[in-house]
PDB file of N, CA and C in Angstrom:
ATOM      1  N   UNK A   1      49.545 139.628 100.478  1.00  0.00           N
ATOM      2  CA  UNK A   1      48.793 139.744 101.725  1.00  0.00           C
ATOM      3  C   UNK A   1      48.320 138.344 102.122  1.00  0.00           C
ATOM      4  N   UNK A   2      48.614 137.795 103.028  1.00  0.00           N
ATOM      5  CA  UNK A   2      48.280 136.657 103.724  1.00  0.00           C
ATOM      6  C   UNK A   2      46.878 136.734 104.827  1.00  0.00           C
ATOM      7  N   UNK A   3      46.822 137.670 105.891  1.00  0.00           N
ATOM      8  CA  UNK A   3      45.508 137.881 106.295  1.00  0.00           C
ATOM      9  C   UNK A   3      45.450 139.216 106.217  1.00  0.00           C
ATOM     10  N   UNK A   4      44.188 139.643 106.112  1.00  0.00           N
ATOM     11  CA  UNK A   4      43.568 141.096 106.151  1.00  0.00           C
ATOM     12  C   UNK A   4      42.920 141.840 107.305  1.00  0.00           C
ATOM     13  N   UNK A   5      43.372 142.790 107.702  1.00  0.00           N
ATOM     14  CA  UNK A   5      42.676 142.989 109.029  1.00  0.00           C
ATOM     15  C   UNK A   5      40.826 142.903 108.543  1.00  0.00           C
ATOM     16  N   UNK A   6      40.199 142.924 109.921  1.00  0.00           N
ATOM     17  CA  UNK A   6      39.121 142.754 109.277  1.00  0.00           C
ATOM     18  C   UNK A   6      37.881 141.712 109.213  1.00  0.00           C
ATOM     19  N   UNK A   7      38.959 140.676 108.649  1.00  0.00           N
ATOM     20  CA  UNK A   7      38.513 139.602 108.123  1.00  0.00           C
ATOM     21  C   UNK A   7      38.141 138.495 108.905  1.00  0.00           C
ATOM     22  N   UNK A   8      37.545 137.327 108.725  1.00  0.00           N
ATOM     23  CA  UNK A   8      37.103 136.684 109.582  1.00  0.00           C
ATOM     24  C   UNK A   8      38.303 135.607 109.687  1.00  0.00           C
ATOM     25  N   UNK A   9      38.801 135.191 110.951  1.00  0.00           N
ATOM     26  CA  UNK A   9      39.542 134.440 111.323  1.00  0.00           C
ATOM     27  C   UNK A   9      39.414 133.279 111.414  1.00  0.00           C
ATOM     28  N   UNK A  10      39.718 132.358 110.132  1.00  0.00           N
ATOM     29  CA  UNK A  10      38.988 131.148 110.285  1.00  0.00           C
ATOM     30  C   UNK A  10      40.023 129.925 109.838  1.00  0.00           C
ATOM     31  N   UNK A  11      42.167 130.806 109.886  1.00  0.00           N
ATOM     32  CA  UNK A  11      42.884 129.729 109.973  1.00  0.00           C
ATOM     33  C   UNK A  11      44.130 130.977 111.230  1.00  0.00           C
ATOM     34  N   UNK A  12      44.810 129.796 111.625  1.00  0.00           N
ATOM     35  CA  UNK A  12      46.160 130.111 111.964  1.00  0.00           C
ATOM     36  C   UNK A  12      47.563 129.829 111.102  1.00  0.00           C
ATOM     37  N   UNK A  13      48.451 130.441 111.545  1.00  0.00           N
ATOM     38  CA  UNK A  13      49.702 130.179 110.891  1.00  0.00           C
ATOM     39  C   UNK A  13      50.966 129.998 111.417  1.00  0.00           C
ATOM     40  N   UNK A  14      51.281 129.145 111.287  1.00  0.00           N
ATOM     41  CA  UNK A  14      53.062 129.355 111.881  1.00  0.00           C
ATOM     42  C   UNK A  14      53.668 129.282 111.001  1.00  0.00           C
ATOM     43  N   UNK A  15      55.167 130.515 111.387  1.00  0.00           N
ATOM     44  CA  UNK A  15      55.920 130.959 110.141  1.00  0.00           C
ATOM     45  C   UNK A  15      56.980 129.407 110.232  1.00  0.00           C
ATOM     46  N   UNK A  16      57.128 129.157 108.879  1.00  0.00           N
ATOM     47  CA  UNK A  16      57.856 128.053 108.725  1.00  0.00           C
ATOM     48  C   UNK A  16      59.538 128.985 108.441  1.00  0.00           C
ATOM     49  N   UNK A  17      59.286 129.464 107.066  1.00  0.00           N
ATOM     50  CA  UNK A  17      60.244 130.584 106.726  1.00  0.00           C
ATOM     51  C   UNK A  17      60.055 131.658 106.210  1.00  0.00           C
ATOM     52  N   UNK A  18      61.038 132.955 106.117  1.00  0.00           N
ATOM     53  CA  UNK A  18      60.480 134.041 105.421  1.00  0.00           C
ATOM     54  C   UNK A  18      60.298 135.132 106.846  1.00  0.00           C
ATOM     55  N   UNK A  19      59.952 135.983 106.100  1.00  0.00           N
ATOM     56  CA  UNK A  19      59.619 137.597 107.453  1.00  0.00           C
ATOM     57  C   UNK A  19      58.252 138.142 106.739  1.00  0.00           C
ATOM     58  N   UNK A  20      57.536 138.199 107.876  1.00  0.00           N
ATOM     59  CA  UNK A  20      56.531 138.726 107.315  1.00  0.00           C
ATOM     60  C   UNK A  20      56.170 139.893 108.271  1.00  0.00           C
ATOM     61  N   UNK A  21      55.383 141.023 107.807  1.00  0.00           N
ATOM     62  CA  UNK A  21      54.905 142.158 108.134  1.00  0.00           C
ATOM     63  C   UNK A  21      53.472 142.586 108.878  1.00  0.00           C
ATOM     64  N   UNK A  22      53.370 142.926 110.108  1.00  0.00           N
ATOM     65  CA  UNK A  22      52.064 142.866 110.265  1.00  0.00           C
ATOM     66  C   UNK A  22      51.743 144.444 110.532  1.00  0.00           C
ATOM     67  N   UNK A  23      50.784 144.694 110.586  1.00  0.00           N
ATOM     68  CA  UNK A  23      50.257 146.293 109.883  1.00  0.00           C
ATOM     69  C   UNK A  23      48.528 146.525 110.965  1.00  0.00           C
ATOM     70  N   UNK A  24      48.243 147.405 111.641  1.00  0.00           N
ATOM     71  CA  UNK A  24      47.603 147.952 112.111  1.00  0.00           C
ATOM     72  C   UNK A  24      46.800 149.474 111.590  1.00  0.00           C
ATOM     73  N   UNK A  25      45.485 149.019 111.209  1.00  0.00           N
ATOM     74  CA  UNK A  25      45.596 150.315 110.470  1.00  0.00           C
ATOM     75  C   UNK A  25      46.061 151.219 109.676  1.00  0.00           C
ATOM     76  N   UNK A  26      46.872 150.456 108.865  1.00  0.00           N
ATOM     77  CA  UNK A  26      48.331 150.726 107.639  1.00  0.00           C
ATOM     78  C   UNK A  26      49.320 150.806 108.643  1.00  0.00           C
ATOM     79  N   UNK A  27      49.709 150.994 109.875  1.00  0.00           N
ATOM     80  CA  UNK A  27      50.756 151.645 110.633  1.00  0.00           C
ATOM     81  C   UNK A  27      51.641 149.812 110.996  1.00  0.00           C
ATOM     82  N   UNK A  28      52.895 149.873 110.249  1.00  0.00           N
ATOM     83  CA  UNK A  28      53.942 148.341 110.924  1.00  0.00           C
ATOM     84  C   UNK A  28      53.811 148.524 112.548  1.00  0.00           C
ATOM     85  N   UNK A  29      53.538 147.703 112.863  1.00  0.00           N
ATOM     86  CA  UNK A  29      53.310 147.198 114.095  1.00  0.00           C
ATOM     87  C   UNK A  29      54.438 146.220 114.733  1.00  0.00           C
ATOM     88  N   UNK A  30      54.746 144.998 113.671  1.00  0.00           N
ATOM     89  CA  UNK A  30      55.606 144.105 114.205  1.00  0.00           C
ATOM     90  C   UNK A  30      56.044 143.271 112.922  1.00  0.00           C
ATOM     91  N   UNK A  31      57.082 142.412 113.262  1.00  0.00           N
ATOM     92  CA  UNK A  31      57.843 141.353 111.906  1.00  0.00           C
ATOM     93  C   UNK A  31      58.151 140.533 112.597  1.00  0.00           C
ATOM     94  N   UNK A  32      57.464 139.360 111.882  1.00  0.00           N
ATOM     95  CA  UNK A  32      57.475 137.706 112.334  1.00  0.00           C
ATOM     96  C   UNK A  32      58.186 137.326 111.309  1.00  0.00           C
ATOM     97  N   UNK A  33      58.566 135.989 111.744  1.00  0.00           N
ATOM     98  CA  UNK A  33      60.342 135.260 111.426  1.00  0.00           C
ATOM     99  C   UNK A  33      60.118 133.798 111.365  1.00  0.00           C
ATOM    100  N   UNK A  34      60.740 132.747 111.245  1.00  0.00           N
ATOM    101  CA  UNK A  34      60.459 131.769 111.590  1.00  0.00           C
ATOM    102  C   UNK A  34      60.383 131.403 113.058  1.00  0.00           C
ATOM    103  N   UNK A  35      59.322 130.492 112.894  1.00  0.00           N
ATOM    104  CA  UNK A  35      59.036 130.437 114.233  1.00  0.00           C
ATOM    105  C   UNK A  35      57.764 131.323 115.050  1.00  0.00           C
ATOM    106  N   UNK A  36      57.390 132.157 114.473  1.00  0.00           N
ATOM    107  CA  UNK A  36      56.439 132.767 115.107  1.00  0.00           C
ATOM    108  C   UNK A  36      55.432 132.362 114.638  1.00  0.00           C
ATOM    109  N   UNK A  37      54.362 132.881 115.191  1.00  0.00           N
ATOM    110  CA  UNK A  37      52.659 132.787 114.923  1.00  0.00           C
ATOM    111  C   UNK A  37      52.020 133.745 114.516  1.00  0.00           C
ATOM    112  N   UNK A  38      50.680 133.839 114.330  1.00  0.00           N
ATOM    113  CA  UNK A  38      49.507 134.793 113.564  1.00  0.00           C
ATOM    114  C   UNK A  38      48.144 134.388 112.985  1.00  0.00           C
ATOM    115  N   UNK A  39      47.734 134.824 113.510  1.00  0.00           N
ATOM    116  CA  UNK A  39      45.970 134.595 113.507  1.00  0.00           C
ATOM    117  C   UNK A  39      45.228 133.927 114.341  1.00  0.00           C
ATOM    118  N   UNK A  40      46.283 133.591 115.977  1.00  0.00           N
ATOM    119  CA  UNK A  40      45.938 132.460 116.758  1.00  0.00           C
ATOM    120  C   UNK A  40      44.500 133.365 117.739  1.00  0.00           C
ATOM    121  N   UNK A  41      44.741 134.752 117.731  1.00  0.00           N
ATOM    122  CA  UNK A  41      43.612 135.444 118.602  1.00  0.00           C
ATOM    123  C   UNK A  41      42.298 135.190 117.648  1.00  0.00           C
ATOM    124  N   UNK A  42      42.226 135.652 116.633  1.00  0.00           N
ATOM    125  CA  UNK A  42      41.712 135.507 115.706  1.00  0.00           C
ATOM    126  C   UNK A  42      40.871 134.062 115.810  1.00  0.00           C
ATOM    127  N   UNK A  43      41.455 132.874 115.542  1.00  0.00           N
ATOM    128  CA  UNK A  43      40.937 131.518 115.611  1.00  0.00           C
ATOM    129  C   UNK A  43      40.360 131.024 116.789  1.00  0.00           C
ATOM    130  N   UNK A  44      41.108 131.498 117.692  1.00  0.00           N
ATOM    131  CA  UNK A  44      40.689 131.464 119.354  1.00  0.00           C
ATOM    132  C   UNK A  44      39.450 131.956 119.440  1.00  0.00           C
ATOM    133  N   UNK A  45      39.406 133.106 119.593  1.00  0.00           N
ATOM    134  CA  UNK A  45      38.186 134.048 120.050  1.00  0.00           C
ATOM    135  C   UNK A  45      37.255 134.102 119.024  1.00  0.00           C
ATOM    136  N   UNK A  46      37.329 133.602 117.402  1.00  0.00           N
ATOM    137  CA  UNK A  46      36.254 133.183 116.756  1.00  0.00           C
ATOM    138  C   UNK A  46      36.090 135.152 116.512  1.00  0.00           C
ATOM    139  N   UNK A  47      36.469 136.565 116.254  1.00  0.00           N
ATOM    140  CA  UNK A  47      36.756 137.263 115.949  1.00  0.00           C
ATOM    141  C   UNK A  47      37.350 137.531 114.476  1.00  0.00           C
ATOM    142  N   UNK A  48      37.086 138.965 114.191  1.00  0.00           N
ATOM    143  CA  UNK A  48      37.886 139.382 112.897  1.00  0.00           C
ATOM    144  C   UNK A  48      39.101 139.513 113.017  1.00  0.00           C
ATOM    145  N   UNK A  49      40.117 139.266 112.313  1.00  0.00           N
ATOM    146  CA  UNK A  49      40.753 139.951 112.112  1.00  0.00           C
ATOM    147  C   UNK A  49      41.560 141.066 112.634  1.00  0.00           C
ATOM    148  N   UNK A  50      42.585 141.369 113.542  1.00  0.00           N
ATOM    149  CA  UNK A  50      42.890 142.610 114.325  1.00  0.00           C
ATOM    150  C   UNK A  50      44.346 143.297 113.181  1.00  0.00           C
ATOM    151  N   UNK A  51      44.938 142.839 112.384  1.00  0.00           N
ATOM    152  CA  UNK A  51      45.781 142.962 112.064  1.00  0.00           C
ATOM    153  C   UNK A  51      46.066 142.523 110.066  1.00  0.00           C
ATOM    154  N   UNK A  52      46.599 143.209 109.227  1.00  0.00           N
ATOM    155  CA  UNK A  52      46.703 142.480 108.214  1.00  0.00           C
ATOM    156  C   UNK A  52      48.461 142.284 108.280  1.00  0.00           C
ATOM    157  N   UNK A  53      48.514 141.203 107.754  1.00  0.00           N
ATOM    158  CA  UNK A  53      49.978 140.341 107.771  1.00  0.00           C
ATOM    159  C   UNK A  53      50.601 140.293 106.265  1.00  0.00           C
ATOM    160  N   UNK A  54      51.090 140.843 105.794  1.00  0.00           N
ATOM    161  CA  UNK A  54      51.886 140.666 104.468  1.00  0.00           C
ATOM    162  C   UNK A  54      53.616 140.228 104.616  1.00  0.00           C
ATOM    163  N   UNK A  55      53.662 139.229 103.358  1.00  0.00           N
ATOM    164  CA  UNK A  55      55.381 138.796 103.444  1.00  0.00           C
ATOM    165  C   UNK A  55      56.175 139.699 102.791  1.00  0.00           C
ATOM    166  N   UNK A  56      57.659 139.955 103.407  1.00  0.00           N
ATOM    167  CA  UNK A  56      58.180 140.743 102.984  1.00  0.00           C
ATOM    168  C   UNK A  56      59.234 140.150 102.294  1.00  0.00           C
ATOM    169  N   UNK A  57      59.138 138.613 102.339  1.00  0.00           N
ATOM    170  CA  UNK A  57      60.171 138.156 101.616  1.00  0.00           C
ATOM    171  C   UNK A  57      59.014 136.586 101.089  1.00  0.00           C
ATOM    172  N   UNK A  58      59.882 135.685 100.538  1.00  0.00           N
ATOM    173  CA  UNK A  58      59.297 134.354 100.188  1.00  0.00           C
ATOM    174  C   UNK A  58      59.238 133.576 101.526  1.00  0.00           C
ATOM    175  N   UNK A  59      58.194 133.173 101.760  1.00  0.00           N
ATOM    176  CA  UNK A  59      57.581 132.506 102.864  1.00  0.00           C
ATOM    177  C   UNK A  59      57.179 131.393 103.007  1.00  0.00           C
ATOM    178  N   UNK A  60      57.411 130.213 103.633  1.00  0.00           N
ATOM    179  CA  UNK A  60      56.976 128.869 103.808  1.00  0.00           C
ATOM    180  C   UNK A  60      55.933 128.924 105.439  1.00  0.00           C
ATOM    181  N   UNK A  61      54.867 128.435 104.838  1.00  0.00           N
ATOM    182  CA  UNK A  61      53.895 129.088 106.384  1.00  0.00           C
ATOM    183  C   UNK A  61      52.781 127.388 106.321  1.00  0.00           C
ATOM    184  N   UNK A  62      53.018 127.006 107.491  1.00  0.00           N
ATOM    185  CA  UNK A  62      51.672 126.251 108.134  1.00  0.00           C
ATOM    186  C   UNK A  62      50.544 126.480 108.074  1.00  0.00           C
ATOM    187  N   UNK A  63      49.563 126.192 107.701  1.00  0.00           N
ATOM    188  CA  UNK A  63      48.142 126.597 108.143  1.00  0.00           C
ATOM    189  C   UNK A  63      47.201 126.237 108.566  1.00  0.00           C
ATOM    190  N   UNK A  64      46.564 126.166 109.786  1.00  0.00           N
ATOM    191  CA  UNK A  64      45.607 124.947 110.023  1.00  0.00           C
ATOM    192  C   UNK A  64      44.429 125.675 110.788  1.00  0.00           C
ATOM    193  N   UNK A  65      42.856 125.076 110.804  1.00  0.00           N
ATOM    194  CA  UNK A  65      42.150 125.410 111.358  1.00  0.00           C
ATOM    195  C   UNK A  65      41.847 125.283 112.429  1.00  0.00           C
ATOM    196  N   UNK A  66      40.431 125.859 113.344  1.00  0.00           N
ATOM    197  CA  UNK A  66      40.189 125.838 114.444  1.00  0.00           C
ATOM    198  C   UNK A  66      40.252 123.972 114.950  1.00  0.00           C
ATOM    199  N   UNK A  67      39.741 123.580 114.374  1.00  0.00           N
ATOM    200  CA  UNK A  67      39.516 122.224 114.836  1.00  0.00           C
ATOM    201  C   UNK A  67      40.652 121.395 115.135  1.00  0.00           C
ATOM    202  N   UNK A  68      41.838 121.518 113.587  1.00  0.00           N
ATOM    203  CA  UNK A  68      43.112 121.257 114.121  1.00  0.00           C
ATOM    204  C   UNK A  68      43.482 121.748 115.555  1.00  0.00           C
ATOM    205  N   UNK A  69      43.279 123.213 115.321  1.00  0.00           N
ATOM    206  CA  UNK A  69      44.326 123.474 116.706  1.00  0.00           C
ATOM    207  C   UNK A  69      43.435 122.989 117.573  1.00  0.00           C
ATOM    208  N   UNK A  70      42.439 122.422 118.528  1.00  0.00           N
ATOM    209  CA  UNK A  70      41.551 122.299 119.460  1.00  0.00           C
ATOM    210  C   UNK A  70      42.346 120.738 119.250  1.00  0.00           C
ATOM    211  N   UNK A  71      42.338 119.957 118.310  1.00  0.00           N
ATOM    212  CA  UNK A  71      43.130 118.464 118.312  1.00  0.00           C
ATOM    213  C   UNK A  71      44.943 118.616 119.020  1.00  0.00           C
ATOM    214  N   UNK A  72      45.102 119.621 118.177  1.00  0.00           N
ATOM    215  CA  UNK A  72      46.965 119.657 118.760  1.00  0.00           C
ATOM    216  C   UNK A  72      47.224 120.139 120.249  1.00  0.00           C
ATOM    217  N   UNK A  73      45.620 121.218 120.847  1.00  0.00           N
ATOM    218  CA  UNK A  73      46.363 121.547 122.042  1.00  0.00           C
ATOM    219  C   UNK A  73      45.466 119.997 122.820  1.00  0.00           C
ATOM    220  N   UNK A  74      44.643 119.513 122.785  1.00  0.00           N
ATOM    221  CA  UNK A  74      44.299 118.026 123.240  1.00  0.00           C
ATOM    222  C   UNK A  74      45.899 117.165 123.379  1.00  0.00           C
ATOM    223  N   UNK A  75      46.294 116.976 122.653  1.00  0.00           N
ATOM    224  CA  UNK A  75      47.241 116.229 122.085  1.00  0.00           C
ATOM    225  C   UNK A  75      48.711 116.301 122.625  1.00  0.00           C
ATOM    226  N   UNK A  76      48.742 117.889 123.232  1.00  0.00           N
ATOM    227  CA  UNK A  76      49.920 118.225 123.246  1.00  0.00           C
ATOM    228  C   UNK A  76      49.883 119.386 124.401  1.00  0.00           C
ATOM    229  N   UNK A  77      50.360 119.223 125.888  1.00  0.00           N
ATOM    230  CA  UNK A  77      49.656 120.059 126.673  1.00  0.00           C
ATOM    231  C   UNK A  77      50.972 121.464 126.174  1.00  0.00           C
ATOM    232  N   UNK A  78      52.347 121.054 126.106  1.00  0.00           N
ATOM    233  CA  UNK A  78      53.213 121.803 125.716  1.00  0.00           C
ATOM    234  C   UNK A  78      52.743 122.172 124.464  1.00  0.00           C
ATOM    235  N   UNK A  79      52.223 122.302 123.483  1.00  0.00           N
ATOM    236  CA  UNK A  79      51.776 123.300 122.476  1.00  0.00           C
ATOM    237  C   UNK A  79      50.844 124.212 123.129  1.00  0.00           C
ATOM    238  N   UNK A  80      50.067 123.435 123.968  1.00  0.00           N
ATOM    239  CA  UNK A  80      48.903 124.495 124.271  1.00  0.00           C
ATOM    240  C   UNK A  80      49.612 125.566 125.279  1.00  0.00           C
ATOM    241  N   UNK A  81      50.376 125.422 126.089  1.00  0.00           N
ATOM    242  CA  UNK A  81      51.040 126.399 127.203  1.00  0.00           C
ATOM    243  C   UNK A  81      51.862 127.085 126.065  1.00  0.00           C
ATOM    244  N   UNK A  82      52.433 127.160 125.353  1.00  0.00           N
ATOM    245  CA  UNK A  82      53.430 127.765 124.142  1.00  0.00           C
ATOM    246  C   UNK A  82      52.359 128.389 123.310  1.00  0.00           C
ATOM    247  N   UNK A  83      51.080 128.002 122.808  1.00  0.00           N
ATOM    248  CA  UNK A  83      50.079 128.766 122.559  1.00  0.00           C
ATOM    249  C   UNK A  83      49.133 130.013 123.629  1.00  0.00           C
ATOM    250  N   UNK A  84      49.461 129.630 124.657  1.00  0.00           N
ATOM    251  CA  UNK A  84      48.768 130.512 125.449  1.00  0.00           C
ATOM    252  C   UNK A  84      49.932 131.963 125.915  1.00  0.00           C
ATOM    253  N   UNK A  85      50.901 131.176 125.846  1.00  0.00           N
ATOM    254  CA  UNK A  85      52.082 132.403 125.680  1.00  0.00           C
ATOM    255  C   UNK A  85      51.911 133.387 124.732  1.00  0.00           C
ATOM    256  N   UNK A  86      52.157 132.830 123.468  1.00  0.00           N
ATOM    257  CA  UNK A  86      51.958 133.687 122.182  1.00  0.00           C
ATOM    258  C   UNK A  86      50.591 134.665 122.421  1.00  0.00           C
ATOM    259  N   UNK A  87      49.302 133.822 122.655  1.00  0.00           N
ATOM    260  CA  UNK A  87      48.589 134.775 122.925  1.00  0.00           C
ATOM    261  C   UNK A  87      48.435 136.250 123.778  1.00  0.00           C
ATOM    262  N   UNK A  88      48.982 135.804 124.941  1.00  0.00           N
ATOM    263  CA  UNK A  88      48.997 136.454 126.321  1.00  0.00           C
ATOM    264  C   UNK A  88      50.312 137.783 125.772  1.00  0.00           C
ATOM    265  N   UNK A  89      50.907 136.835 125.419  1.00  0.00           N
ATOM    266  CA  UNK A  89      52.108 138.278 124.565  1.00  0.00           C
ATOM    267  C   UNK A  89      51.389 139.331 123.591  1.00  0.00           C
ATOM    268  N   UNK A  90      50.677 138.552 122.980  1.00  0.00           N
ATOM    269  CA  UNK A  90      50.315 139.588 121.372  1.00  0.00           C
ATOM    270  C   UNK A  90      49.119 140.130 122.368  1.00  0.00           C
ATOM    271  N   UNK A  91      48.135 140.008 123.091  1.00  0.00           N
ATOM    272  CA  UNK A  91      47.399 141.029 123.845  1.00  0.00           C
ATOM    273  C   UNK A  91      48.297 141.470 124.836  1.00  0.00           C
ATOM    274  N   UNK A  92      48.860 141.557 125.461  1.00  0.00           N
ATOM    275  CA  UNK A  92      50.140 142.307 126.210  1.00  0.00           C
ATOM    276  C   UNK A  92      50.083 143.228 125.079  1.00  0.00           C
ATOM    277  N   UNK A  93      50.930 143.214 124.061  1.00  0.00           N
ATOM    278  CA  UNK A  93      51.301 144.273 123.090  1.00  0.00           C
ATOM    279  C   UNK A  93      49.980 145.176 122.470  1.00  0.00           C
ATOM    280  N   UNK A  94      49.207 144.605 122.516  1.00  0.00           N
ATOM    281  CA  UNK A  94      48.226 145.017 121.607  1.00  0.00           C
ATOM    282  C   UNK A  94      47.193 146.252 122.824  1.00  0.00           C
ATOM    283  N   UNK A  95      47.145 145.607 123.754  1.00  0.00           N
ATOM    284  CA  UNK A  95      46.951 146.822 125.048  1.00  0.00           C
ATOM    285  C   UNK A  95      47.765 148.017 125.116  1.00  0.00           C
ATOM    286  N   UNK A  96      49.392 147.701 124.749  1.00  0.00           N
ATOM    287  CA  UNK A  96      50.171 148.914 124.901  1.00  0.00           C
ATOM    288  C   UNK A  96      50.312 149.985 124.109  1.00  0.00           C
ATOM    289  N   UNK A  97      49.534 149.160 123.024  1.00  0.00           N
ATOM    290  CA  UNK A  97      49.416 150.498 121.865  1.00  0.00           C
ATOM    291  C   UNK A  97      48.563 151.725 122.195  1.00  0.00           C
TER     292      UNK A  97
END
C-alpha cells in the first residue's frame, strides 16, 4: 500500500514504472501506469486522502512534497497546466461515480 484512503496528504507521486491500483472504499476504481499521477488532489487541497493506491506489480515512483510541487509549477508553467489537467480529470471522474 503506497497511500491510504483517509490519510493525510502530505506527498505526491508520479508513476515512474509499474501499475498500480487505486481502490475507493475497497471497490477498484482505476490503474495507473507509467506516467500517471496520485495524491496531487490530496497535496493541493491540503485534504485526506480520497483513495488508497496499492502496486500491483514492482514500482519505481517519484515523490515529492507540497513545497516541491509549488517550486516546479513556479518553474515550469507547462507542468503546472499538465497538473491542472490531471486534476480537473480525476474530479471529472470522481463526480461521476
Amino acid at each position: 500500500v503506497i497511500v491510504k484512503e483517509g490519510q493525510a496528504g502530505v506527498m505526491m507521486y508520479v508513476v515512474l514504472e509499474g501499475r498500480l491500483a487505486v481502490s475507493i472504499r475497497g471497490k477498484l476504481v482505476e490503474r495507473i501506469g507509467a506516467g500517471g499521477v496520485f495524491g496531487e488532489m490530496a497535496l493541493v487541497e491540503r485534504t485526506p486522502r480520497l483513495a488508497t493506491v496499492t502496486s500491483e506489480t514492482d514500482c519505481g515512483l517519484l515523490a515529492f512534497g507540497r513545497n516541491t510541487l509549488l517550486d516546479l509549477i513556479k518553474a515550469s508553467p507547462d507542468f503546472a497546466v499538465s497538473l491542472l489537467g490531471a486534476v480537473s480529470d480525476r474530479a471529472r471522474f470522481i463526480a461521476s461515480r
